[in-house]
PDB file of N, CA and C in Angstrom:
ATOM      1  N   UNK A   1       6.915 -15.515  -2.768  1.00  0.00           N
ATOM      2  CA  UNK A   1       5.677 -14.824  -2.470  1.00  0.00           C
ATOM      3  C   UNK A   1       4.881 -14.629  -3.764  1.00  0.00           C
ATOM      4  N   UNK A   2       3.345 -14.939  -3.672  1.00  0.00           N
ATOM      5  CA  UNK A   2       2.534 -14.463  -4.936  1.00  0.00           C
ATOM      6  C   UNK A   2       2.116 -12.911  -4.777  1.00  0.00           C
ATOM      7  N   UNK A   3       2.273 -12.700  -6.012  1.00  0.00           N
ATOM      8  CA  UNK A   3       1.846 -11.024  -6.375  1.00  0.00           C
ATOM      9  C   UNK A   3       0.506 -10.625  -5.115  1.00  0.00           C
ATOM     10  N   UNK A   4      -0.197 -10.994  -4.864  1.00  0.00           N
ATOM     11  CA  UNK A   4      -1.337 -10.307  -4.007  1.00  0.00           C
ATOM     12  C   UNK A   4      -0.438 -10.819  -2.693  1.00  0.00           C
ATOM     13  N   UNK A   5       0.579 -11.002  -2.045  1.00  0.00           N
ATOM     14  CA  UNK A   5       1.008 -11.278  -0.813  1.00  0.00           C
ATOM     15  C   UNK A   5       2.229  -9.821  -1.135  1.00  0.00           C
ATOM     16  N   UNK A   6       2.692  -9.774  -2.130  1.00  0.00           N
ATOM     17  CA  UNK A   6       3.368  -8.681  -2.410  1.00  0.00           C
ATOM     18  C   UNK A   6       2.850  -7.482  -2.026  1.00  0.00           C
ATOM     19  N   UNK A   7       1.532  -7.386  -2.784  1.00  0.00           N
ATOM     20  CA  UNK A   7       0.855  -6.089  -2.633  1.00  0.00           C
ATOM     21  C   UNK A   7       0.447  -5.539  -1.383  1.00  0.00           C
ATOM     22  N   UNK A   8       0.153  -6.251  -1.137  1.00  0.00           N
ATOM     23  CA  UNK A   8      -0.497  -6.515   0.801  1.00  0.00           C
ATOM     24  C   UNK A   8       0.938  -6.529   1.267  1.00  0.00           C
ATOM     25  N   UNK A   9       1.711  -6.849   1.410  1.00  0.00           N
ATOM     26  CA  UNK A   9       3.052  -6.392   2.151  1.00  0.00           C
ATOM     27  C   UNK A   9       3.516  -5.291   2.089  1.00  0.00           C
ATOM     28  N   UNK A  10       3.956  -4.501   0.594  1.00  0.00           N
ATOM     29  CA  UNK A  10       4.016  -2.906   0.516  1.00  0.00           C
ATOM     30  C   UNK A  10       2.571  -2.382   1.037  1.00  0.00           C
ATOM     31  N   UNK A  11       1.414  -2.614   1.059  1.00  0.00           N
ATOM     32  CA  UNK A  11       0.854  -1.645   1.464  1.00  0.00           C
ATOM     33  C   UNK A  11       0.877  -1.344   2.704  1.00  0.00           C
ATOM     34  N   UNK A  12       1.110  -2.003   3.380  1.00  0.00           N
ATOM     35  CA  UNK A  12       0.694  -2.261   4.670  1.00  0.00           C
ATOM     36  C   UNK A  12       2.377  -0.906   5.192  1.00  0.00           C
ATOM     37  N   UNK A  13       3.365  -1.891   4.464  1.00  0.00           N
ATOM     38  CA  UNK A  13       4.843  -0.900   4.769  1.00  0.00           C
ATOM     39  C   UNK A  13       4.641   0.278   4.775  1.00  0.00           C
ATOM     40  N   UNK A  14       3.658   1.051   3.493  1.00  0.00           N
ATOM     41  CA  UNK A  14       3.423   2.301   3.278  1.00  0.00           C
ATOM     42  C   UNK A  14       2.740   2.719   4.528  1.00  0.00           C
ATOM     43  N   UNK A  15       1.472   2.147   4.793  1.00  0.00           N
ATOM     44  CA  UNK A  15       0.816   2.450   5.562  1.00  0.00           C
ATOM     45  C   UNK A  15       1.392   3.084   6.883  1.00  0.00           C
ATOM     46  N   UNK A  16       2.007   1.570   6.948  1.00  0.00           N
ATOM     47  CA  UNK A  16       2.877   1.889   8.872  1.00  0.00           C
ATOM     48  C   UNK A  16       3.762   3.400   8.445  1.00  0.00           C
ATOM     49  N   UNK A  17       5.074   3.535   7.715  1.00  0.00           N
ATOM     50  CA  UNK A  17       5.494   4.536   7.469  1.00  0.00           C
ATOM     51  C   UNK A  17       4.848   5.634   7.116  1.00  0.00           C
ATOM     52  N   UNK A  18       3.856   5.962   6.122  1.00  0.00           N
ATOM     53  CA  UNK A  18       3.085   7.435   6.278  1.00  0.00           C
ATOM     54  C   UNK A  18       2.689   8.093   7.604  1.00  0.00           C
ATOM     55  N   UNK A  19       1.999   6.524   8.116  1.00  0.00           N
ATOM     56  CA  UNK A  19       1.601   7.287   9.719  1.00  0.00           C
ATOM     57  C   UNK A  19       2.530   7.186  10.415  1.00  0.00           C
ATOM     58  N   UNK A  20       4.103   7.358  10.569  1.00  0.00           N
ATOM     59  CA  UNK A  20       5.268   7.216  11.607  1.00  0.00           C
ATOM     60  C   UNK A  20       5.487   8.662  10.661  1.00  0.00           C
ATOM     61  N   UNK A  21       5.362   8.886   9.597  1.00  0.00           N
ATOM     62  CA  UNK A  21       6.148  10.240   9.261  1.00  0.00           C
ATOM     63  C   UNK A  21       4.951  11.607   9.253  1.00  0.00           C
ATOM     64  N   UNK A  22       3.729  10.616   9.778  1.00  0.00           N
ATOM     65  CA  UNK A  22       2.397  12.130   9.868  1.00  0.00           C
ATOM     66  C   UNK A  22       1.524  12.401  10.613  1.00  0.00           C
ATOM     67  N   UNK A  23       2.113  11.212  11.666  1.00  0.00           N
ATOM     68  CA  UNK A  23       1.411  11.735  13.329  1.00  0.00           C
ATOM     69  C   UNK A  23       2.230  12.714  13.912  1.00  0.00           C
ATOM     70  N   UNK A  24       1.729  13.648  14.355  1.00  0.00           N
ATOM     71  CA  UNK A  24       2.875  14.541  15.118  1.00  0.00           C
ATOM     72  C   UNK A  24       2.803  14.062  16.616  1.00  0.00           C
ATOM     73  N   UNK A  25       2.393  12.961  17.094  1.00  0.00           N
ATOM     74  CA  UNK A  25       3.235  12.106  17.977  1.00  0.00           C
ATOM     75  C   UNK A  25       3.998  11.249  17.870  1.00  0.00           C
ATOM     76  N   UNK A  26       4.374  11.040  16.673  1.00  0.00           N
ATOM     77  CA  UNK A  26       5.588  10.436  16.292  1.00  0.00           C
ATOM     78  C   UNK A  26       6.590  10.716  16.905  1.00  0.00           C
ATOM     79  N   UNK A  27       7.900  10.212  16.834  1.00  0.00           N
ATOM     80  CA  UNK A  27       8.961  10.737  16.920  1.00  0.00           C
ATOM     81  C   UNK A  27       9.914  11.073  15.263  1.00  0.00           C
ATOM     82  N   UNK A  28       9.368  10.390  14.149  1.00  0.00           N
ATOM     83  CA  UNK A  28       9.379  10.314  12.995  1.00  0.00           C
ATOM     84  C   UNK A  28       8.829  11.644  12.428  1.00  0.00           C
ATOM     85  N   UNK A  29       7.615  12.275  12.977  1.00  0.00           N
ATOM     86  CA  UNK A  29       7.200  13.296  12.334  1.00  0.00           C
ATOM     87  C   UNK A  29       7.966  14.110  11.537  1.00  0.00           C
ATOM     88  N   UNK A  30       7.049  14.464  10.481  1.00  0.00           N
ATOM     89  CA  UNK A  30       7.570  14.902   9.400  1.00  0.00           C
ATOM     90  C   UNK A  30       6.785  16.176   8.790  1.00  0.00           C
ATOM     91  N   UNK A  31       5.567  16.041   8.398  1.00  0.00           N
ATOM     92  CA  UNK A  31       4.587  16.411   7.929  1.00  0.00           C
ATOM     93  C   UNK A  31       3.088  15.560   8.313  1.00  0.00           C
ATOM     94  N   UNK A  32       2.273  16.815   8.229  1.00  0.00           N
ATOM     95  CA  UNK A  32       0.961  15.756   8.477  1.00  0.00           C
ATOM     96  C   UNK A  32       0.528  15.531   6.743  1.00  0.00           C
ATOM     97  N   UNK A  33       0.881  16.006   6.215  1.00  0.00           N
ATOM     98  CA  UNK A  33       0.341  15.590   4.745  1.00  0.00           C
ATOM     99  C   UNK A  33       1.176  14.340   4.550  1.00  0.00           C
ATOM    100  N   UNK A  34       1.210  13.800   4.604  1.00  0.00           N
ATOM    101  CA  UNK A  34       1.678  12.195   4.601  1.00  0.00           C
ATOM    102  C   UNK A  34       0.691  11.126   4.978  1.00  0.00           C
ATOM    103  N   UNK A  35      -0.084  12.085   5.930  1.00  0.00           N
ATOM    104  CA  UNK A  35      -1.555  11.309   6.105  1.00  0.00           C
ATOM    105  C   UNK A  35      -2.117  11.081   4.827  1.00  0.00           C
ATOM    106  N   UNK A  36      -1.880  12.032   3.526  1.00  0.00           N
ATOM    107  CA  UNK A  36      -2.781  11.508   2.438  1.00  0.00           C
ATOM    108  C   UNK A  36      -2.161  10.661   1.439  1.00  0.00           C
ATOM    109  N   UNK A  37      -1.382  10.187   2.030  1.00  0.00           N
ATOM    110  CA  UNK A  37      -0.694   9.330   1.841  1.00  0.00           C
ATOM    111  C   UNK A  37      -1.104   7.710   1.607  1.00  0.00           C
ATOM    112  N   UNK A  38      -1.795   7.930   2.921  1.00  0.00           N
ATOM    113  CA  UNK A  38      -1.843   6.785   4.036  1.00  0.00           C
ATOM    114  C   UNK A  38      -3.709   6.520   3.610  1.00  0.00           C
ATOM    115  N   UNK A  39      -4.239   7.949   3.072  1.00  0.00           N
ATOM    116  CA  UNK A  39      -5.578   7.820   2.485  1.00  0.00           C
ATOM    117  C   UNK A  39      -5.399   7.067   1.171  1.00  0.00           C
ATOM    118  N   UNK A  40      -4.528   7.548   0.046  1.00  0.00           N
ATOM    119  CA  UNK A  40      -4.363   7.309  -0.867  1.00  0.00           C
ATOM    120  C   UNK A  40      -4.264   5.441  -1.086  1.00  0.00           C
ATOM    121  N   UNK A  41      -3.547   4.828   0.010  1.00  0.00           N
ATOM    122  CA  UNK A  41      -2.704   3.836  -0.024  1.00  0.00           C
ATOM    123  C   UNK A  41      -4.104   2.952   0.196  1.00  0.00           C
ATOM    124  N   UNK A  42      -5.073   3.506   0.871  1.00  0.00           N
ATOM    125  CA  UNK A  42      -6.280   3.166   1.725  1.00  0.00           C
ATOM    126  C   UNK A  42      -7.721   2.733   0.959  1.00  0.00           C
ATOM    127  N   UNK A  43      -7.455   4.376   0.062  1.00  0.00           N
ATOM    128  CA  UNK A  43      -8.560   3.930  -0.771  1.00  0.00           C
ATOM    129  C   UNK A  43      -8.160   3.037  -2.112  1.00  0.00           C
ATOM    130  N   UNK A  44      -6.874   2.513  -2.623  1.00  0.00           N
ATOM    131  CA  UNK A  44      -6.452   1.975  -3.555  1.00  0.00           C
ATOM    132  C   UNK A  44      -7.146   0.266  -3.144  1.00  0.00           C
ATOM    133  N   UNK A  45      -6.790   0.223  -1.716  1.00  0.00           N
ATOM    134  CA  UNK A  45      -7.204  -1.367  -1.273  1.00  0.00           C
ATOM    135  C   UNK A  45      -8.422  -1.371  -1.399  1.00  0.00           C
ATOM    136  N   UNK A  46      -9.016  -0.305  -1.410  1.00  0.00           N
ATOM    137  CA  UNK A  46     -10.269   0.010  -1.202  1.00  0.00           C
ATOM    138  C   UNK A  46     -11.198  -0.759  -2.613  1.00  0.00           C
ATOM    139  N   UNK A  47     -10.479   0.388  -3.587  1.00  0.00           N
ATOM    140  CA  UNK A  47     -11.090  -0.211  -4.894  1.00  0.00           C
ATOM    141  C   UNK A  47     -10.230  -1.505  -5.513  1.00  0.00           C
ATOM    142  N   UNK A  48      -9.451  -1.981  -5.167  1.00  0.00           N
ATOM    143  CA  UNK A  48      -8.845  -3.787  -5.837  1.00  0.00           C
ATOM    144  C   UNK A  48     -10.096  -4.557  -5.164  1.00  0.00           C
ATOM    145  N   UNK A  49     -10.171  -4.087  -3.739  1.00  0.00           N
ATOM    146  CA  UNK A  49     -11.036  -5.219  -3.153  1.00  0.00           C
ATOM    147  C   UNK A  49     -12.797  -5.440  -3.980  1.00  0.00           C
ATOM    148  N   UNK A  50     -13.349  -3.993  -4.423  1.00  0.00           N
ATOM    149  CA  UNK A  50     -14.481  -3.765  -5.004  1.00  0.00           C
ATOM    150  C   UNK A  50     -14.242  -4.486  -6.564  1.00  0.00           C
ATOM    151  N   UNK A  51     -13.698  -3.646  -6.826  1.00  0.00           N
ATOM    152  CA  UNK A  51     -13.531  -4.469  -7.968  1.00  0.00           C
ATOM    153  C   UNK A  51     -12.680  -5.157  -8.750  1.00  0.00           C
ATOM    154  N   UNK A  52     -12.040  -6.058  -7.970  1.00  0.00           N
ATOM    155  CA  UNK A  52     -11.308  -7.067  -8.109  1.00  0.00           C
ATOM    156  C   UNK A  52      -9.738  -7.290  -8.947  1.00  0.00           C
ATOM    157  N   UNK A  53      -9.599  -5.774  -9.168  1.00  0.00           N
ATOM    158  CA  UNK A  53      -8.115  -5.173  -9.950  1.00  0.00           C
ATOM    159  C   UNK A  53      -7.218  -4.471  -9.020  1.00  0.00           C
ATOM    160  N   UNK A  54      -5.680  -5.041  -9.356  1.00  0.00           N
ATOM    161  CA  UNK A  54      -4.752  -4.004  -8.676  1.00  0.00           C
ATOM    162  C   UNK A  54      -4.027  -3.233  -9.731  1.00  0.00           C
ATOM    163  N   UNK A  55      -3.481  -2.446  -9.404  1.00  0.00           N
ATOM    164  CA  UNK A  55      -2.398  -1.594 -10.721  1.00  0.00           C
ATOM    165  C   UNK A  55      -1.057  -2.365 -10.496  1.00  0.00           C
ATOM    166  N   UNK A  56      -0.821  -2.653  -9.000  1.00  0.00           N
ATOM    167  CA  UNK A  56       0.079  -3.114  -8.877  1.00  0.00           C
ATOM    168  C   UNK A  56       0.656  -4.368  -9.000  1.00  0.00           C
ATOM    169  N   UNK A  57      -0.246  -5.038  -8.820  1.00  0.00           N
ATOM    170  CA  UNK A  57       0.031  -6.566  -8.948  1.00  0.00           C
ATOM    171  C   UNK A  57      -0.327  -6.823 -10.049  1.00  0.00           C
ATOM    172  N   UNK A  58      -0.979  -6.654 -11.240  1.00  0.00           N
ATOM    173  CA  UNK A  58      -0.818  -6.618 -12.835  1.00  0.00           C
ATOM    174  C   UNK A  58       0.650  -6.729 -13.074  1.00  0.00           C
ATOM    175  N   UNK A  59       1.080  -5.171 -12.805  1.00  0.00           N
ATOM    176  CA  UNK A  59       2.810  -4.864 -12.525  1.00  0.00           C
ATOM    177  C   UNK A  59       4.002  -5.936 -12.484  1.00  0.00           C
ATOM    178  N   UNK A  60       3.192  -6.367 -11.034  1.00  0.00           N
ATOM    179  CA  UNK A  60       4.272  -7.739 -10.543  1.00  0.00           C
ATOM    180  C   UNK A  60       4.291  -8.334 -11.501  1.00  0.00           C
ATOM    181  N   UNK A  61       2.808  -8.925 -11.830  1.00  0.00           N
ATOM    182  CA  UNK A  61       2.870 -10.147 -13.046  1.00  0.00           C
ATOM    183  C   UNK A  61       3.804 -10.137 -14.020  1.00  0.00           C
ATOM    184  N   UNK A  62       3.281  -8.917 -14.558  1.00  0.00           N
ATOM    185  CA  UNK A  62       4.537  -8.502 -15.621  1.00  0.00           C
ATOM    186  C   UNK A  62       5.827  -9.095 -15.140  1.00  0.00           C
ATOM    187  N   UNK A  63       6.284  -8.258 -14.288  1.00  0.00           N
ATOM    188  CA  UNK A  63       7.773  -8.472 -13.826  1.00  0.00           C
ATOM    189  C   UNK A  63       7.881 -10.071 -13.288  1.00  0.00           C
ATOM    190  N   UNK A  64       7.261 -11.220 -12.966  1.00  0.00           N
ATOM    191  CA  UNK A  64       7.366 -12.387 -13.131  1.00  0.00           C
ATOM    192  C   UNK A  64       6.733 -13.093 -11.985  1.00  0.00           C
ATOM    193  N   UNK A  65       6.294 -12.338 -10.824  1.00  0.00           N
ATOM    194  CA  UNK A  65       6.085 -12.898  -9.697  1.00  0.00           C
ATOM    195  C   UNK A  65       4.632 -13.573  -9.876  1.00  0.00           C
ATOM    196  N   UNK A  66       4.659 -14.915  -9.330  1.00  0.00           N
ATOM    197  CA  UNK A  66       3.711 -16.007  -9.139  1.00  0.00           C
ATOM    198  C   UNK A  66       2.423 -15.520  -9.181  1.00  0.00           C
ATOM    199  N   UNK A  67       0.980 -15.668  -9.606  1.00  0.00           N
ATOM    200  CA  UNK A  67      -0.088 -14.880  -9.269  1.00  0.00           C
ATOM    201  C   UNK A  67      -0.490 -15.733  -7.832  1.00  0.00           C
ATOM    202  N   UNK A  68      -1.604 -15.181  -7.002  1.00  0.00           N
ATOM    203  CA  UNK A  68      -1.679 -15.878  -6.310  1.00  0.00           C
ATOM    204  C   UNK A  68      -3.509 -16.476  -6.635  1.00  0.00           C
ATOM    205  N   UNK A  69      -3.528 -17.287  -5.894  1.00  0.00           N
ATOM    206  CA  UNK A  69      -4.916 -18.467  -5.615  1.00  0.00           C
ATOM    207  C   UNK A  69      -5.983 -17.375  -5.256  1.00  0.00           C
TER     208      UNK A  69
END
């Protein structure tokens, strides 16, 4: 996998899990502050996509994973 298929895979993981642990129709429920979680995770895609940087996938690079196209 290239680093931006990485990133987009954890986020998405986060995503699904914040909202399984901060809907209180969950059966997962946990807390609803986990929703800002799920903001946090939200607005991060938010700004890579604007302006064209991740924190995380820099990261990957570092650690060795492929960049992607």
């Amino acid at each position: 996998m290239t680093s931006w298929q990485i990133v987009r895979t954890v986020a998405g993981i986060f995503i699904l899990l914040s909202l399984a642990l901060g809907s209180p129709a969950s059966p997962l429920f946990v807390s609803q502050w986990w929703l800002a979680f799920t903001a946090f995770v939200g607005l991060n895609l938010l700004q890579s996509g604007l302006t064209k940087w991740c924190m995380m996938e820099t990261i990957l690079r570092k650690l060795g994973a492929r960049q992607g196209c």
